[in-house]
C-alpha atoms as a PDB file:
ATOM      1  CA  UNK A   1     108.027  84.130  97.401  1.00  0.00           C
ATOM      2  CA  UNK A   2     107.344  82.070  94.457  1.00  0.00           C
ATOM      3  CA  UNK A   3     105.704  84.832  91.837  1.00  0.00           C
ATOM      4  CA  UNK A   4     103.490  83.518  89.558  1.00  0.00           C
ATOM      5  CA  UNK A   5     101.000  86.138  88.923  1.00  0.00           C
ATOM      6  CA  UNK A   6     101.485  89.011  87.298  1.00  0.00           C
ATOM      7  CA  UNK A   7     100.602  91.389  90.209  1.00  0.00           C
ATOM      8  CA  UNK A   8     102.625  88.817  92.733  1.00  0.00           C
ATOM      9  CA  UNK A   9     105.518  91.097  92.242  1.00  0.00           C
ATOM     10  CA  UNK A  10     104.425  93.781  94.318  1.00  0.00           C
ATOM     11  CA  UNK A  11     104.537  93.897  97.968  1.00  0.00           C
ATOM     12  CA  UNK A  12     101.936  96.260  97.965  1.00  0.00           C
ATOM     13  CA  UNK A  13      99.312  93.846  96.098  1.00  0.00           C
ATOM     14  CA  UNK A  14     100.416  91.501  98.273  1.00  0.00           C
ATOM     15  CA  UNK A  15      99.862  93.153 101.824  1.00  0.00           C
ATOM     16  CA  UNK A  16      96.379  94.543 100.465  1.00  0.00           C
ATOM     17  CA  UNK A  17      95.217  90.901  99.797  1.00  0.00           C
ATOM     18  CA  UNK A  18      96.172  89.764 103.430  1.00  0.00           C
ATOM     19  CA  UNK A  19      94.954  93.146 105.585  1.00  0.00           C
ATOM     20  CA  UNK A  20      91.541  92.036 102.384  1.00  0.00           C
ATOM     21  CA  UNK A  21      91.961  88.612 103.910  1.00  0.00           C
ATOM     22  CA  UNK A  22      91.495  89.460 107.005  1.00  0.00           C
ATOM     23  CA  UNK A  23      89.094  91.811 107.118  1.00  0.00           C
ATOM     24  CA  UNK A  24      85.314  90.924 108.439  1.00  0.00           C
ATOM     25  CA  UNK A  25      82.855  90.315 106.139  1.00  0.00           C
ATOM     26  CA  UNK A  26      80.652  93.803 105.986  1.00  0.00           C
ATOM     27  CA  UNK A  27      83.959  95.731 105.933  1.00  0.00           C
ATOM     28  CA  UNK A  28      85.662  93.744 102.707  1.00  0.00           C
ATOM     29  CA  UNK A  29      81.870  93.498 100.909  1.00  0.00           C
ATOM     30  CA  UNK A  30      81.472  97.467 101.014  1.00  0.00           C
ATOM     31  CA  UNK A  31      85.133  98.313 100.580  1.00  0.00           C
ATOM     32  CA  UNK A  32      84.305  95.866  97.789  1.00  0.00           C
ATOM     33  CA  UNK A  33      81.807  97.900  96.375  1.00  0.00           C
ATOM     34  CA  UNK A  34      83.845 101.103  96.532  1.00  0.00           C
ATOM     35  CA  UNK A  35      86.594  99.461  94.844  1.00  0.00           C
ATOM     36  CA  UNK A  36      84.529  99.015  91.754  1.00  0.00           C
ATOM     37  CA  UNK A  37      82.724 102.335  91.886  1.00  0.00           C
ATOM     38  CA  UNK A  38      86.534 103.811  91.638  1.00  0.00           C
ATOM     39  CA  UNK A  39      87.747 101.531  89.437  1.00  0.00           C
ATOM     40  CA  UNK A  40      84.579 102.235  86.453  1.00  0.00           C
ATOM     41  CA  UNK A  41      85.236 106.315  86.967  1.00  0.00           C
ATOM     42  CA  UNK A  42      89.161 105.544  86.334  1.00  0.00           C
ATOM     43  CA  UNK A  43      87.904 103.240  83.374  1.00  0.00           C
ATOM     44  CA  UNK A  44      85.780 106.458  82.148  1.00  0.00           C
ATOM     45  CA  UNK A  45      88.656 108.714  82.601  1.00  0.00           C
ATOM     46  CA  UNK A  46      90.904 106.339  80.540  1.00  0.00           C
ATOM     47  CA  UNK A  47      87.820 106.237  77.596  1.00  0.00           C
ATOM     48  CA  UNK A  48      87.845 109.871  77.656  1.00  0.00           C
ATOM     49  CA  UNK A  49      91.364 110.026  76.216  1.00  0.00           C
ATOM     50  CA  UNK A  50      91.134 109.248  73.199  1.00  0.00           C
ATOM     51  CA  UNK A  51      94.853 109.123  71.560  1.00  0.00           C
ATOM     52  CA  UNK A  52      95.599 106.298  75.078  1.00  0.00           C
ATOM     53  CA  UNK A  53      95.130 102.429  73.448  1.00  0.00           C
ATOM     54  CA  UNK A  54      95.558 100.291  76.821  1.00  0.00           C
ATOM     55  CA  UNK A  55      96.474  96.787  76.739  1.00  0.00           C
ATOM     56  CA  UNK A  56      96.232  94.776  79.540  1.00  0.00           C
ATOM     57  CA  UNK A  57      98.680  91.716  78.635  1.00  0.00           C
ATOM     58  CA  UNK A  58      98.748  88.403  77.643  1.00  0.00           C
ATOM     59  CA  UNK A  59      99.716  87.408  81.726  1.00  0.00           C
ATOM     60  CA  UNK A  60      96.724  89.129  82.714  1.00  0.00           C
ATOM     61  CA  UNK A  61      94.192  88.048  79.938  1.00  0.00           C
ATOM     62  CA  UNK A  62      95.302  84.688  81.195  1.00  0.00           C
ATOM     63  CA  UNK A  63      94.655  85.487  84.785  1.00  0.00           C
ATOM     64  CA  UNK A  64      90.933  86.165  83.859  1.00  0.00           C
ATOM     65  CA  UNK A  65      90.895  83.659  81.969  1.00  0.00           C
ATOM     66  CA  UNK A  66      91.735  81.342  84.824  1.00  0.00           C
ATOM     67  CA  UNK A  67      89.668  82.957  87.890  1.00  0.00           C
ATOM     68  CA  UNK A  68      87.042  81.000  86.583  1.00  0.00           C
ATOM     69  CA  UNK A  69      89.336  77.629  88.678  1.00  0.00           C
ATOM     70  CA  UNK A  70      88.705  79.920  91.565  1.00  0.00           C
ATOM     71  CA  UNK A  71      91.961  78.770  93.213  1.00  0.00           C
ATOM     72  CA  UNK A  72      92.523  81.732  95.187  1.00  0.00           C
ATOM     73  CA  UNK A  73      90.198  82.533  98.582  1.00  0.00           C
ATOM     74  CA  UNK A  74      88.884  85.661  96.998  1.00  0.00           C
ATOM     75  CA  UNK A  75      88.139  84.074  94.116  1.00  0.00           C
ATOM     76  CA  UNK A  76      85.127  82.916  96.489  1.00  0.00           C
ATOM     77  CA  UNK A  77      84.069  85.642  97.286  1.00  0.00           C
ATOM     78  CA  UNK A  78      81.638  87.250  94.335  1.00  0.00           C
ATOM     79  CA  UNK A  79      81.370  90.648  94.880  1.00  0.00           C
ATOM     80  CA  UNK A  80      85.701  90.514  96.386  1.00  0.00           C
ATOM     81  CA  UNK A  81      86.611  88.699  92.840  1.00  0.00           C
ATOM     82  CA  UNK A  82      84.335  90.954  90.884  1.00  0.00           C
ATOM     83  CA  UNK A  83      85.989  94.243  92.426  1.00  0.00           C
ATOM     84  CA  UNK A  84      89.528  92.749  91.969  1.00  0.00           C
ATOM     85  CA  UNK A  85      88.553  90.896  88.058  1.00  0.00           C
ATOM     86  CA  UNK A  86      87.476  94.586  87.365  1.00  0.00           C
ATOM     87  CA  UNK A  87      90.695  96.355  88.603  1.00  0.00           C
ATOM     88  CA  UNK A  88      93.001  93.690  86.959  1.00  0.00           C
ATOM     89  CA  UNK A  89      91.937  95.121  83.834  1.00  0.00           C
ATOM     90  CA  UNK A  90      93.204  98.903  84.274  1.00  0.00           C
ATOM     91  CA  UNK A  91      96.239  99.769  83.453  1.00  0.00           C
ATOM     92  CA  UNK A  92      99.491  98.403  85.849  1.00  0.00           C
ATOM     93  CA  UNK A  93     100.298 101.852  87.112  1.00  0.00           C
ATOM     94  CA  UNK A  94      96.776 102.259  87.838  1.00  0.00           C
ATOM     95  CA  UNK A  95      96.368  99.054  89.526  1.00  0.00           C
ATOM     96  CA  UNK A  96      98.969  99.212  91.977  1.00  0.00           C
ATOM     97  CA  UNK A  97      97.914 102.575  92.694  1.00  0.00           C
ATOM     98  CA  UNK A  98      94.911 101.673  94.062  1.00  0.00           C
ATOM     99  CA  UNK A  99      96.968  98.539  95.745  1.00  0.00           C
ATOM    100  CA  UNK A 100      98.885 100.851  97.742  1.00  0.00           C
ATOM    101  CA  UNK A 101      96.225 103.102  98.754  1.00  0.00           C
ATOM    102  CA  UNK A 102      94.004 100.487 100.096  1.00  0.00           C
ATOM    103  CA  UNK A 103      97.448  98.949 101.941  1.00  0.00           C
ATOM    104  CA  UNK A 104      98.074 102.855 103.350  1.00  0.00           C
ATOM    105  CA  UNK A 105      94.152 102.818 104.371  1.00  0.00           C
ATOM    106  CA  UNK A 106      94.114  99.267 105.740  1.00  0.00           C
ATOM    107  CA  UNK A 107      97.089  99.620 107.605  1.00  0.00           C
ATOM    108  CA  UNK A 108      96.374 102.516 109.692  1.00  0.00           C
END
């Protein structure tokens, strides 16, 4: 596996964008919607702690930076690319957190 993204790394991300992949279309647009509903009250936790500075990374500043090519198949999909654009910018731990509980949840 050639990794060129910063989240490519883990198998976890990766196995959560296939089961995403193929998922039907109501399933991945409200899971979609959930996503970003729990990844704003993580955000609110992380604002509530005041003495935690979180940077997200050059590799993933450039990441956003670059969804806007929307290369990658959920890149086409609005509310899919929002969820994930939104999640990209939590912190790593945080983000493949979530990756592996939607592959635990997706998988059963």
């Amino acid at each position: 596996m050639n990794n060129r993204r910063w989240y490519d790394s883990n198998e976890n991300t990766q196995r959560a964008l296939d089961l995403l992949k193929d998922m039907d279309e109501t399933r991945r647009y409200a899971l979609s919607r959930d996503l970003t509903a729990v990844v704003k009250q993580i955000k609110e936790l992380h604002e509530e702690d005041e003495e935690q500075d979180v940077s997200i990374g050059i590799d993933r500043v450039l990441g956003l930076y670059k969804i806007s090519n929307s290369r990658r198949w959920y890149d086409k999909i609005s509310i899919l690319s929002y969820a994930l654009k939104t999640m990209s910018t939590l912190p790593k731990e945080d983000f493949y957190n979530i990756m592996e509980g939607l592959t635990t949840t997706l998988s059963a």
